[in-house]
C-alpha atoms as a PDB file:
ATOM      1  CA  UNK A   1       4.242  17.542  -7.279  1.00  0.00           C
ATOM      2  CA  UNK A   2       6.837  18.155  -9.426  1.00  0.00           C
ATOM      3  CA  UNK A   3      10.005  15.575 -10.930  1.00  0.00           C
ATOM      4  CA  UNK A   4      13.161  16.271 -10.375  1.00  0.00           C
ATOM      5  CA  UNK A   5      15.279  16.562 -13.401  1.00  0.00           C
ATOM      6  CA  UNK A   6      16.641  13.799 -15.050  1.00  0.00           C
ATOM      7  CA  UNK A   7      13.423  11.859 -14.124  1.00  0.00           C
ATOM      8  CA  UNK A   8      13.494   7.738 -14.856  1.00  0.00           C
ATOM      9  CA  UNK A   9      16.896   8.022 -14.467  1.00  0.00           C
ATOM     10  CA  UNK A  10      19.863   5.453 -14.046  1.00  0.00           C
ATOM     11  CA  UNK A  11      21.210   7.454 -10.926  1.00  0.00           C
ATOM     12  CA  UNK A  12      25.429   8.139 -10.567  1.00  0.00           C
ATOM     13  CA  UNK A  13      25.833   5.049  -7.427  1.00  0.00           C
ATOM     14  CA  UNK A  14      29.015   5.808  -5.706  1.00  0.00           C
ATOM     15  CA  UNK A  15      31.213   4.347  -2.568  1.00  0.00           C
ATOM     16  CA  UNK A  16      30.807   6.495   0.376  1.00  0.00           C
ATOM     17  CA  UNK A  17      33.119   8.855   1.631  1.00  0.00           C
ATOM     18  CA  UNK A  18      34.916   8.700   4.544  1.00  0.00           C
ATOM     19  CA  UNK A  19      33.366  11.675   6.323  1.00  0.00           C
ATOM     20  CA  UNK A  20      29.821  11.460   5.625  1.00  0.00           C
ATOM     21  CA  UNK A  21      28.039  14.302   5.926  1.00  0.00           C
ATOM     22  CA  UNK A  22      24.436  14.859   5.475  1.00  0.00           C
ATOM     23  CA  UNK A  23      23.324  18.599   4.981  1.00  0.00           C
ATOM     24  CA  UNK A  24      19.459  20.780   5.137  1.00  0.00           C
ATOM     25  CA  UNK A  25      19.879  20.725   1.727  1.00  0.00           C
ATOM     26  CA  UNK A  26      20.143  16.977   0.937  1.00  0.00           C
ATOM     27  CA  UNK A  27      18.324  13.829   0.715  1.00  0.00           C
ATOM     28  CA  UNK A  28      20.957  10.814   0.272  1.00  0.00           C
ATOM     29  CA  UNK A  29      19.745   7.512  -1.229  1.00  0.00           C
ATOM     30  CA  UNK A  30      21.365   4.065  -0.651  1.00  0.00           C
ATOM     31  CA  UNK A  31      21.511   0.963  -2.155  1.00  0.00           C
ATOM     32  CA  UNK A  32      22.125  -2.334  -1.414  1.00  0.00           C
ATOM     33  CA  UNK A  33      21.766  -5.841  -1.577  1.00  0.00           C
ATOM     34  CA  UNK A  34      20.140  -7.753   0.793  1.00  0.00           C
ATOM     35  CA  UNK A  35      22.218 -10.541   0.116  1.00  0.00           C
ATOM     36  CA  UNK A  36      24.554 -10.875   2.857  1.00  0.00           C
ATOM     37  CA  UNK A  37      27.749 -13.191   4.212  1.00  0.00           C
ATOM     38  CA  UNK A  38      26.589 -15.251   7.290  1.00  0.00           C
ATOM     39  CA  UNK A  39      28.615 -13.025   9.991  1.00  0.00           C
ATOM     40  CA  UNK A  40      27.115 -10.001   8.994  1.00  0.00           C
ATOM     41  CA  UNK A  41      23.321 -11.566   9.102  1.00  0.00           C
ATOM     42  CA  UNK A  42      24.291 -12.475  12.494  1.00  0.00           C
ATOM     43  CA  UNK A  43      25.964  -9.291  13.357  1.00  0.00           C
ATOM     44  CA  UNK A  44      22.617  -7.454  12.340  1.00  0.00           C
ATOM     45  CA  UNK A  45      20.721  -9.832  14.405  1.00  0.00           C
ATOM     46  CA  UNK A  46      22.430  -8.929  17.486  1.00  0.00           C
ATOM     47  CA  UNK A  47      21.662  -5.087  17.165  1.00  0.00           C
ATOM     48  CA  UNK A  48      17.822  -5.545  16.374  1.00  0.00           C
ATOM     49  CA  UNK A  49      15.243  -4.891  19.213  1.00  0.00           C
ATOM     50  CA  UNK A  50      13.008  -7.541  20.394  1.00  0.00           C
ATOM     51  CA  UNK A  51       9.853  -6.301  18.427  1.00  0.00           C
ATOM     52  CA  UNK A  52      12.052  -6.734  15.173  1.00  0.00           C
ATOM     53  CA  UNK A  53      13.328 -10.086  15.865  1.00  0.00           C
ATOM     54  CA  UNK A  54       9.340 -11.026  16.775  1.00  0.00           C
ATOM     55  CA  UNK A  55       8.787  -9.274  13.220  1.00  0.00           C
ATOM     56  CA  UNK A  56      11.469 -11.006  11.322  1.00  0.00           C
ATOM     57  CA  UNK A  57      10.093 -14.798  13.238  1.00  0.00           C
ATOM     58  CA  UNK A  58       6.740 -14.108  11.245  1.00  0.00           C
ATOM     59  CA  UNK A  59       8.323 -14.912   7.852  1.00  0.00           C
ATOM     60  CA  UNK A  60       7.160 -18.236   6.891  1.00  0.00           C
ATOM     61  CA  UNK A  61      10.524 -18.264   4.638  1.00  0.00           C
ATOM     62  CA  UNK A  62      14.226 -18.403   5.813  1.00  0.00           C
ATOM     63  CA  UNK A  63      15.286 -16.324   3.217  1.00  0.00           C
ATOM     64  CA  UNK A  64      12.474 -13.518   3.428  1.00  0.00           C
ATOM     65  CA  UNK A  65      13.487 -13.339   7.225  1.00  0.00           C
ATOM     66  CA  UNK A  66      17.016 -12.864   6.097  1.00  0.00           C
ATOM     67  CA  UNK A  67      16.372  -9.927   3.864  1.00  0.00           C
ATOM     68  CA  UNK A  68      14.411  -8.707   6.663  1.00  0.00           C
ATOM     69  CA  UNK A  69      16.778  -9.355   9.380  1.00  0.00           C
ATOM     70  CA  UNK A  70      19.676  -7.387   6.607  1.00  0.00           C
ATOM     71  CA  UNK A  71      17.359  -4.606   5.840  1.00  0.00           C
ATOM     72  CA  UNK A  72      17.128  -3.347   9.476  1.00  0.00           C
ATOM     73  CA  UNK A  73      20.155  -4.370  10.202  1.00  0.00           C
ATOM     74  CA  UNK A  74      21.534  -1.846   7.487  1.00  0.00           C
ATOM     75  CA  UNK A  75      18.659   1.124   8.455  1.00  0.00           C
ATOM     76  CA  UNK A  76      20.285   0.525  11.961  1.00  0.00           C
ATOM     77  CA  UNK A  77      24.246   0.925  11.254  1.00  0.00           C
ATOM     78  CA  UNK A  78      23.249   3.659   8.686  1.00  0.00           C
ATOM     79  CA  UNK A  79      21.060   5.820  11.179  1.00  0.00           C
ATOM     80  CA  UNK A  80      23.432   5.097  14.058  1.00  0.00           C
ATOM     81  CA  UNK A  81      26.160   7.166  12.095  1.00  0.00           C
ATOM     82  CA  UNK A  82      24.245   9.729  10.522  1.00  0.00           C
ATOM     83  CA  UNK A  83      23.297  10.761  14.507  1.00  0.00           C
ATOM     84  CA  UNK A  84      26.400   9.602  16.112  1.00  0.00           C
ATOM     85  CA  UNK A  85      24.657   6.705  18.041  1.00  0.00           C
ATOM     86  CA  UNK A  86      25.420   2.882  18.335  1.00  0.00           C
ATOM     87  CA  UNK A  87      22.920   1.040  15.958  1.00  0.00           C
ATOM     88  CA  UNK A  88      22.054  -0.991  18.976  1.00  0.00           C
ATOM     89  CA  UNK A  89      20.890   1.407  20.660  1.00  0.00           C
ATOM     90  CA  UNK A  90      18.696   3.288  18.985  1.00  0.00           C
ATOM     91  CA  UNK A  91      14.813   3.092  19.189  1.00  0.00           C
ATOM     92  CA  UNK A  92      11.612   3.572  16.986  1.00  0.00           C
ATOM     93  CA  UNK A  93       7.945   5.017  17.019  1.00  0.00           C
ATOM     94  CA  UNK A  94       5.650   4.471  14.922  1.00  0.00           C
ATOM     95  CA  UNK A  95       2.849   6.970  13.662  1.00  0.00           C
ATOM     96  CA  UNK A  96      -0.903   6.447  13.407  1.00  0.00           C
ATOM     97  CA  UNK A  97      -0.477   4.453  10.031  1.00  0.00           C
ATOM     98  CA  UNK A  98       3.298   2.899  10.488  1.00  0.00           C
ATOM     99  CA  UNK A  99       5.737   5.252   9.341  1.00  0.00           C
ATOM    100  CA  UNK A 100       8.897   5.008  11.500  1.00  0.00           C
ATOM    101  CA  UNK A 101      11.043   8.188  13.206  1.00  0.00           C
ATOM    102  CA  UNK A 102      13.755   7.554  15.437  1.00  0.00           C
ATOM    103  CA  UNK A 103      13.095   8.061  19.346  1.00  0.00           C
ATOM    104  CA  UNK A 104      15.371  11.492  20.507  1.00  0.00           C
ATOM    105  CA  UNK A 105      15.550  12.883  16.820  1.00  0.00           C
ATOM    106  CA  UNK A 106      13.127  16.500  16.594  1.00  0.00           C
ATOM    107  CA  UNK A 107      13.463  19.657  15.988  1.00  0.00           C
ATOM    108  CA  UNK A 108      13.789  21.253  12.373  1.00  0.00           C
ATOM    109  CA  UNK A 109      17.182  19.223  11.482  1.00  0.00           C
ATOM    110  CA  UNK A 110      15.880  15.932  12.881  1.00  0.00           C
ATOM    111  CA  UNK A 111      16.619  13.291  10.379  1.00  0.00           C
ATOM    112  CA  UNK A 112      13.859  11.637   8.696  1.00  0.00           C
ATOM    113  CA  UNK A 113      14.273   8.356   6.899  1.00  0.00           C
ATOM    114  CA  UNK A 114      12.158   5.866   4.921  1.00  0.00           C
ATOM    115  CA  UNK A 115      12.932   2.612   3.049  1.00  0.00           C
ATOM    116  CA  UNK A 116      12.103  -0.280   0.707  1.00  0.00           C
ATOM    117  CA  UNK A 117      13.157  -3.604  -0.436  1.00  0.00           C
ATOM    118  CA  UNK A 118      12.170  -5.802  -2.995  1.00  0.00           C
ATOM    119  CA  UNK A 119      13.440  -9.411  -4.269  1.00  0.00           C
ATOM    120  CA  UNK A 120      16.702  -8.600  -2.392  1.00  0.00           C
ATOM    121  CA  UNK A 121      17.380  -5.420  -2.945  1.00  0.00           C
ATOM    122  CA  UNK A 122      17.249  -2.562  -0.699  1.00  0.00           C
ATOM    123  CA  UNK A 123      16.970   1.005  -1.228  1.00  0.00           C
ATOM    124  CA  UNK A 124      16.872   3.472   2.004  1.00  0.00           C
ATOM    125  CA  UNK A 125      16.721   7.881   1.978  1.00  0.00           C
ATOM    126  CA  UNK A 126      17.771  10.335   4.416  1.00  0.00           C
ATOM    127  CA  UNK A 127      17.294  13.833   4.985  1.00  0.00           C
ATOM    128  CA  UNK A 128      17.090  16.608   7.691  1.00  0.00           C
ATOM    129  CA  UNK A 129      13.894  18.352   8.456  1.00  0.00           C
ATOM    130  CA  UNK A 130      12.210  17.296   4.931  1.00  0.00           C
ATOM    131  CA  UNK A 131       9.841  14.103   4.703  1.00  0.00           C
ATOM    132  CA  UNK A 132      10.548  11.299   2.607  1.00  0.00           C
ATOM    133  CA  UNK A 133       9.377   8.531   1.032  1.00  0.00           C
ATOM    134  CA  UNK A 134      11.054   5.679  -1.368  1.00  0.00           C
ATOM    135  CA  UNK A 135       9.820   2.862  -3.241  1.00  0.00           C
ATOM    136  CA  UNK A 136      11.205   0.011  -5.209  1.00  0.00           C
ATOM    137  CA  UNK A 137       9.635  -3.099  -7.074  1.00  0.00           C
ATOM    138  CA  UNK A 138      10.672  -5.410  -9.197  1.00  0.00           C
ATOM    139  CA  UNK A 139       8.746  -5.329 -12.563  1.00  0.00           C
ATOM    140  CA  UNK A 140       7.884  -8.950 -12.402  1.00  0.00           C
ATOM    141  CA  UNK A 141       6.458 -10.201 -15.815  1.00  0.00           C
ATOM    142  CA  UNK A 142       3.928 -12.310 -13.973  1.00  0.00           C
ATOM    143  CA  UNK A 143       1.858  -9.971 -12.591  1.00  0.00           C
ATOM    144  CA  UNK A 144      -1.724  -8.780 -13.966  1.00  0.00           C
ATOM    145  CA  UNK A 145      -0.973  -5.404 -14.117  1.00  0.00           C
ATOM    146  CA  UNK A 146      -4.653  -4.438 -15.571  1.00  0.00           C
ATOM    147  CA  UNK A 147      -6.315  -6.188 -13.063  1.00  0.00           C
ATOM    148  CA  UNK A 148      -4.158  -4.260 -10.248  1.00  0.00           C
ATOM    149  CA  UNK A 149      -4.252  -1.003 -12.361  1.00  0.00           C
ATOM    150  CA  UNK A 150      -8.170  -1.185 -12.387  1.00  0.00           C
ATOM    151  CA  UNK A 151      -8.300  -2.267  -8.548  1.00  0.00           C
ATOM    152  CA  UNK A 152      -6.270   0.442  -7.226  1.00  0.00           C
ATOM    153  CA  UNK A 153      -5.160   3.278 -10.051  1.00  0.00           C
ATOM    154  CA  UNK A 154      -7.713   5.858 -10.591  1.00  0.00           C
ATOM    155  CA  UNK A 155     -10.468   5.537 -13.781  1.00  0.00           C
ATOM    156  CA  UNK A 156      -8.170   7.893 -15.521  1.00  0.00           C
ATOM    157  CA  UNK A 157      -4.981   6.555 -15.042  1.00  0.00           C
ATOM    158  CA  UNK A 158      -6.359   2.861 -16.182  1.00  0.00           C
ATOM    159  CA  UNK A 159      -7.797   4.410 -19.194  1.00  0.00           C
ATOM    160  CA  UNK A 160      -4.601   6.306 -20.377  1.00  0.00           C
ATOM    161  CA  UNK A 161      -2.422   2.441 -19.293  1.00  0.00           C
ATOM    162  CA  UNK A 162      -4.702   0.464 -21.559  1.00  0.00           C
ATOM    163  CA  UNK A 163      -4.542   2.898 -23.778  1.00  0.00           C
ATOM    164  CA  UNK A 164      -0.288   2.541 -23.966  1.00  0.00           C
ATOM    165  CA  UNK A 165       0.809   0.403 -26.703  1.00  0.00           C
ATOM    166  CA  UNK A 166       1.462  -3.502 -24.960  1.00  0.00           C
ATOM    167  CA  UNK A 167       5.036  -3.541 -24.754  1.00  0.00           C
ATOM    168  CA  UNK A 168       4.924   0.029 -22.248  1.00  0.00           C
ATOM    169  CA  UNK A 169       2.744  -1.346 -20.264  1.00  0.00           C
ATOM    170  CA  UNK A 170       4.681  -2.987 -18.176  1.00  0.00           C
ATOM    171  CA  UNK A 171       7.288   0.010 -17.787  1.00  0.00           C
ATOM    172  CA  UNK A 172       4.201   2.524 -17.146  1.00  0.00           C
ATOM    173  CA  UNK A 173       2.260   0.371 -14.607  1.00  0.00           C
ATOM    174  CA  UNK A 174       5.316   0.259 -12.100  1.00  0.00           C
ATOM    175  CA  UNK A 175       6.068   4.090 -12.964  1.00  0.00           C
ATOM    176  CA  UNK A 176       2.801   4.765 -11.676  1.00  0.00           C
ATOM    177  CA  UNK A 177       3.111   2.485  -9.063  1.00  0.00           C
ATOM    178  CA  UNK A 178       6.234   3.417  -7.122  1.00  0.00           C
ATOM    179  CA  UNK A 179       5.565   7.060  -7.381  1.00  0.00           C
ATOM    180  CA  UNK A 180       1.967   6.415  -5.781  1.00  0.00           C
ATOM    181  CA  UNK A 181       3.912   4.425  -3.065  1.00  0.00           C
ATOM    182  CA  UNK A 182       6.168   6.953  -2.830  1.00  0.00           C
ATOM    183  CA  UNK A 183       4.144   9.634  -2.362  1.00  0.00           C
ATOM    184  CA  UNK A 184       1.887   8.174   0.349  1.00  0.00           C
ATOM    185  CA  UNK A 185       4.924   6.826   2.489  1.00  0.00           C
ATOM    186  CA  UNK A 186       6.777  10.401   2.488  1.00  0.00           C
ATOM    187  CA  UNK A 187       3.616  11.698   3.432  1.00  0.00           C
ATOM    188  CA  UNK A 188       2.932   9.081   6.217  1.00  0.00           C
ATOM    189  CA  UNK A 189      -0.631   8.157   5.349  1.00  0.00           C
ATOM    190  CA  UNK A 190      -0.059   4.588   4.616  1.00  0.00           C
ATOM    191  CA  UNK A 191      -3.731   2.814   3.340  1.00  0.00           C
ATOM    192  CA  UNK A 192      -5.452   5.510   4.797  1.00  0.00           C
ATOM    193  CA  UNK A 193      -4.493   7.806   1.415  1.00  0.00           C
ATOM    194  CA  UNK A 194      -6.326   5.489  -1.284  1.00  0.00           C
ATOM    195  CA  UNK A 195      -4.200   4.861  -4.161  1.00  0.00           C
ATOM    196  CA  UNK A 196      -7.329   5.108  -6.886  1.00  0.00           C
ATOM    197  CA  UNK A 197      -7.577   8.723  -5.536  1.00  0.00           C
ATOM    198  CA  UNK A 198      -3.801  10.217  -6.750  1.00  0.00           C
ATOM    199  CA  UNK A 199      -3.774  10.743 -10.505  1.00  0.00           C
ATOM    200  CA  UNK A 200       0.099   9.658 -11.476  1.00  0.00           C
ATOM    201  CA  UNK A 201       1.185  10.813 -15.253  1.00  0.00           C
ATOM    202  CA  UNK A 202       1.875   7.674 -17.289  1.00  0.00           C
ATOM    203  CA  UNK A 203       3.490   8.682 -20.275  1.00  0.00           C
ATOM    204  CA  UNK A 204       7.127  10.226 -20.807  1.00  0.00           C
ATOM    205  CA  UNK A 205       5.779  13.215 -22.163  1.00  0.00           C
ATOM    206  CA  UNK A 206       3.869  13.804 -18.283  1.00  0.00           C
ATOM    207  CA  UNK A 207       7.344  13.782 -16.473  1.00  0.00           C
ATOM    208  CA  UNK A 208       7.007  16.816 -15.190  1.00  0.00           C
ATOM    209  CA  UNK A 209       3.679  16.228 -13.761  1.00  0.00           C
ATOM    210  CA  UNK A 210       2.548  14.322  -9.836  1.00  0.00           C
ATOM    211  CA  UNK A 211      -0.086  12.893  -7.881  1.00  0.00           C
ATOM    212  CA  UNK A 212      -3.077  15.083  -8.442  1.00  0.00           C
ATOM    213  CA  UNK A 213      -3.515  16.232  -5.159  1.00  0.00           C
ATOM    214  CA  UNK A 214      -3.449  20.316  -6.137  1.00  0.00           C
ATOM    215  CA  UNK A 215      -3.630  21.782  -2.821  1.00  0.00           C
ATOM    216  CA  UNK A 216      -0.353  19.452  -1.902  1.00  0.00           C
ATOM    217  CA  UNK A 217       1.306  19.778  -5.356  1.00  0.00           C
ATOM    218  CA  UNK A 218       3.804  22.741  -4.433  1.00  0.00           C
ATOM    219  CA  UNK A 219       5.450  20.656  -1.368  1.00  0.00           C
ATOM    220  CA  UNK A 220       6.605  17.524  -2.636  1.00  0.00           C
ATOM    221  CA  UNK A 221       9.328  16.772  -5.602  1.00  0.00           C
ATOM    222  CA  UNK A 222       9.249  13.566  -6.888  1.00  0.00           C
ATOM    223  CA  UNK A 223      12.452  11.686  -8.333  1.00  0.00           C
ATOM    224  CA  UNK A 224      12.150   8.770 -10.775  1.00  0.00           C
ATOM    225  CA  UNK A 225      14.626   6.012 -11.184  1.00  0.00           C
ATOM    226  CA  UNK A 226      16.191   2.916 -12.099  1.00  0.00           C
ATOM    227  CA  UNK A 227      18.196   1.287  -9.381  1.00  0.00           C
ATOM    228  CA  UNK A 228      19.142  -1.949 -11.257  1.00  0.00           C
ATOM    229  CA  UNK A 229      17.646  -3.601 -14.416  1.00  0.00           C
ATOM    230  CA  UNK A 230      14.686  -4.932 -14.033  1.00  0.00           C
ATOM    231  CA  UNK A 231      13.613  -2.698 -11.162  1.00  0.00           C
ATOM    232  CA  UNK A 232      11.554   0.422 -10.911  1.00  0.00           C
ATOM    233  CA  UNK A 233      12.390   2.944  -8.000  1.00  0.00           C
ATOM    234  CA  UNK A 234      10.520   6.797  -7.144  1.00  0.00           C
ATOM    235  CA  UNK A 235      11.852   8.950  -4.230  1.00  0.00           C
ATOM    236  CA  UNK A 236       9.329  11.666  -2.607  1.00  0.00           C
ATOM    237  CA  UNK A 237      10.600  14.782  -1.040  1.00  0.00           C
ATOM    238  CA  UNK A 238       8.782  17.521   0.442  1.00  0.00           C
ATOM    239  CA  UNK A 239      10.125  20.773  -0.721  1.00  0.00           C
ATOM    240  CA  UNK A 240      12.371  21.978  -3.470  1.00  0.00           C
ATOM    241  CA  UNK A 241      15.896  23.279  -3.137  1.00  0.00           C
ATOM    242  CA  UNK A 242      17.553  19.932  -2.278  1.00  0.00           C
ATOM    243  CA  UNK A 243      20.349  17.884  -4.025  1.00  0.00           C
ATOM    244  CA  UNK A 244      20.702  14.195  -4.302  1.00  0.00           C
ATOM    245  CA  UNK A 245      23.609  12.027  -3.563  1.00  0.00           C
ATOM    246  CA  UNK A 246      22.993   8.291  -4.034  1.00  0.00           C
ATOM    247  CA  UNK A 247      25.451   6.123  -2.150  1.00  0.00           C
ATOM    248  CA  UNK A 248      26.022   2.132  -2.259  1.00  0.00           C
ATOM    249  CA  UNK A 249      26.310   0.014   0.606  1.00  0.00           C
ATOM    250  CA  UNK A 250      30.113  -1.192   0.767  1.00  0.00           C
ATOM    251  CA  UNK A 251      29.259  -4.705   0.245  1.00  0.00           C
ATOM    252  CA  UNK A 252      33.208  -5.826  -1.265  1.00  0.00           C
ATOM    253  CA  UNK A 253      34.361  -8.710  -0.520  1.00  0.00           C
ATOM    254  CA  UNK A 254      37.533  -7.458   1.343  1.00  0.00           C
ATOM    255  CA  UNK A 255      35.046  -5.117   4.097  1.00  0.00           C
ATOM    256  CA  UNK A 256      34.535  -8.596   5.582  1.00  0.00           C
ATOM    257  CA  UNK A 257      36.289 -11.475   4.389  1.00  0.00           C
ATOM    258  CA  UNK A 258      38.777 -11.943   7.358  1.00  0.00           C
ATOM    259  CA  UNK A 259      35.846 -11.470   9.743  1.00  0.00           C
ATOM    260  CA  UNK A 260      36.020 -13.939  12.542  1.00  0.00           C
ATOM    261  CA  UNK A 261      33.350 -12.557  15.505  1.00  0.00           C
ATOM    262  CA  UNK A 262      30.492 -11.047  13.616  1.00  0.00           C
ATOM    263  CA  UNK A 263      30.349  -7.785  16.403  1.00  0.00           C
ATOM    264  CA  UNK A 264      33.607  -7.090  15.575  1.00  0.00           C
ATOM    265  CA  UNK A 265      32.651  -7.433  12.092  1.00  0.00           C
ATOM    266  CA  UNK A 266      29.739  -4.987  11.870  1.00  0.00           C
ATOM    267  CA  UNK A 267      31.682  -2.402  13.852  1.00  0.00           C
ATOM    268  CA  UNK A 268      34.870  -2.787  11.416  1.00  0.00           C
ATOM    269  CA  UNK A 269      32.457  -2.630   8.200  1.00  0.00           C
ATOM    270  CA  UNK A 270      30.859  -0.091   9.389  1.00  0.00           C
ATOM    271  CA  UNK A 271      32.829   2.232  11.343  1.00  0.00           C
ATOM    272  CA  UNK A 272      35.376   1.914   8.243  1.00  0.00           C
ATOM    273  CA  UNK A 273      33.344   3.583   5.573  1.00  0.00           C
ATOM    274  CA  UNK A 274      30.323   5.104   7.282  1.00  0.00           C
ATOM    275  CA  UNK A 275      31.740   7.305   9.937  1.00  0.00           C
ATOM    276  CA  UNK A 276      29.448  10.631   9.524  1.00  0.00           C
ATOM    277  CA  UNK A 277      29.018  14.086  10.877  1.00  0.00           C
END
């Protein structure tokens, strides 16, 4: 696997255009915060399917339900104009270890999809007849990122992290660790890939490098980023050739201030700004 250029980068976040259009060539990123006014949470309810309400009703917290609730909610809206579809409508299957498609969607321009939230945020990429995979953490301080590193990074790649001077640590560990999730969600393997068993670089010096999977390391591109301080972000993409565009979710306060019935809400915030071809 290969990085894209400008890897670890703080990536150009822009309001959508009116016509969105999402080409072969492409993978679009969003981002957005989970965070959301009470109309909208409910508007999002309303379009989820039964099995993702029972999902969300697991949470032990209100708020983790929320940002579950919002995160599905948005994959919804955002799907349901990249194919021309009510959100509402559309349907899910899963593969043999959990990765999502849409129901109706094949062929070579069928749109794939993956996402990831974390603490509230949300990050979610699209693309047409390439796989993809996205992760995003927040580098929490309180973590014992040896421990985990020696649990689940390979002997090598636990070596070269103790060997990092303490204040990189931190920075390296969740490199590694959301290009390793990444790379195993793009590639749809979920726990069945084992994490100690894909050799991530760790220094700055390695950007150019992947997991070390040689017989796989032409197909996939990996992109490094930083989504917000404090966070740590990689995007896997099989294939080379494609361009990025990285998109916020229009979460102003005037896209649904004067909202009164939260349907009409979602389809006004959405309809608005998202309308793609």
């Amino acid at each position: 696997m290969k990085s894209a250029p400008n890897a670890a980068a703080s990536l150009p976040w822009r309001d959508p255009p009116e016509g969105l259009t999402l080409g072969r060539d492409e993978v679009h990123v969003w981002q957005a915060s989970l965070n959301l006014p009470p109309a909208l949470m409910e508007a999002f309810r309303q379009i989820l399917a039964a099995d993702e309400l029972a999902r969300a009703a697991r949470f032990v917290f209100e708020r983790d339900r929320g940002h579950f609730i919002a995160a599905r909610g948005m994959l919804r809206t955002l799907l349901g104009r990249y194919v021309n579809r009510e959100p509402a409508t559309l349907s899910f299957h899963y593969g043999a270890n959990g990765k999502p498609a849409l129901v109706g969607e094949g062929g070579e321009a069928a749109i794939r999809f993956n996402l990831s939230h974390s603490h509230g945020a949300g990050l979610y990429a699209f693309s047409r007849g390439r796989e993809v995979g996205i992760d995003l953490e927040r580098m929490r301080a309180d973590l014992a990122i040896m421990e985990i590193a020696r649990r689940f990074f390979s002997p090598a790649e636990a070596a070269m992290l103790s060997a990092l001077p303490i204040e990189a640590q931190r920075q390296a560990f969740f490199r590694c660790w959301t290009g390793k999730e990444a790379y195993v969600k793009a590639r749809g393997h979920g726990l069945s890939l084992p994490l100690d068993q894909l050799d991530m670089p760790l220094g700055p010096e390695e950007q150019g490098a992947g997991p070390g999977e040689p017989s796989e390391a032409s197909r996939w591109t990996l992109q490094e980023f930083t989504p917000a301080p404090g966070y740590a972000a990689a995007l896997a993409v099989e294939g080379r050739g494609w361009r990025l565009a990285c998109w916020r979710w229009p979460d102003r306060p005037d896209h649904h201030s004067d909202c009164r019935d939260s349907l009409l809400c979602l389809t006004h915030f959405s309809a608005s700004r998202l309308t793609a071809r």
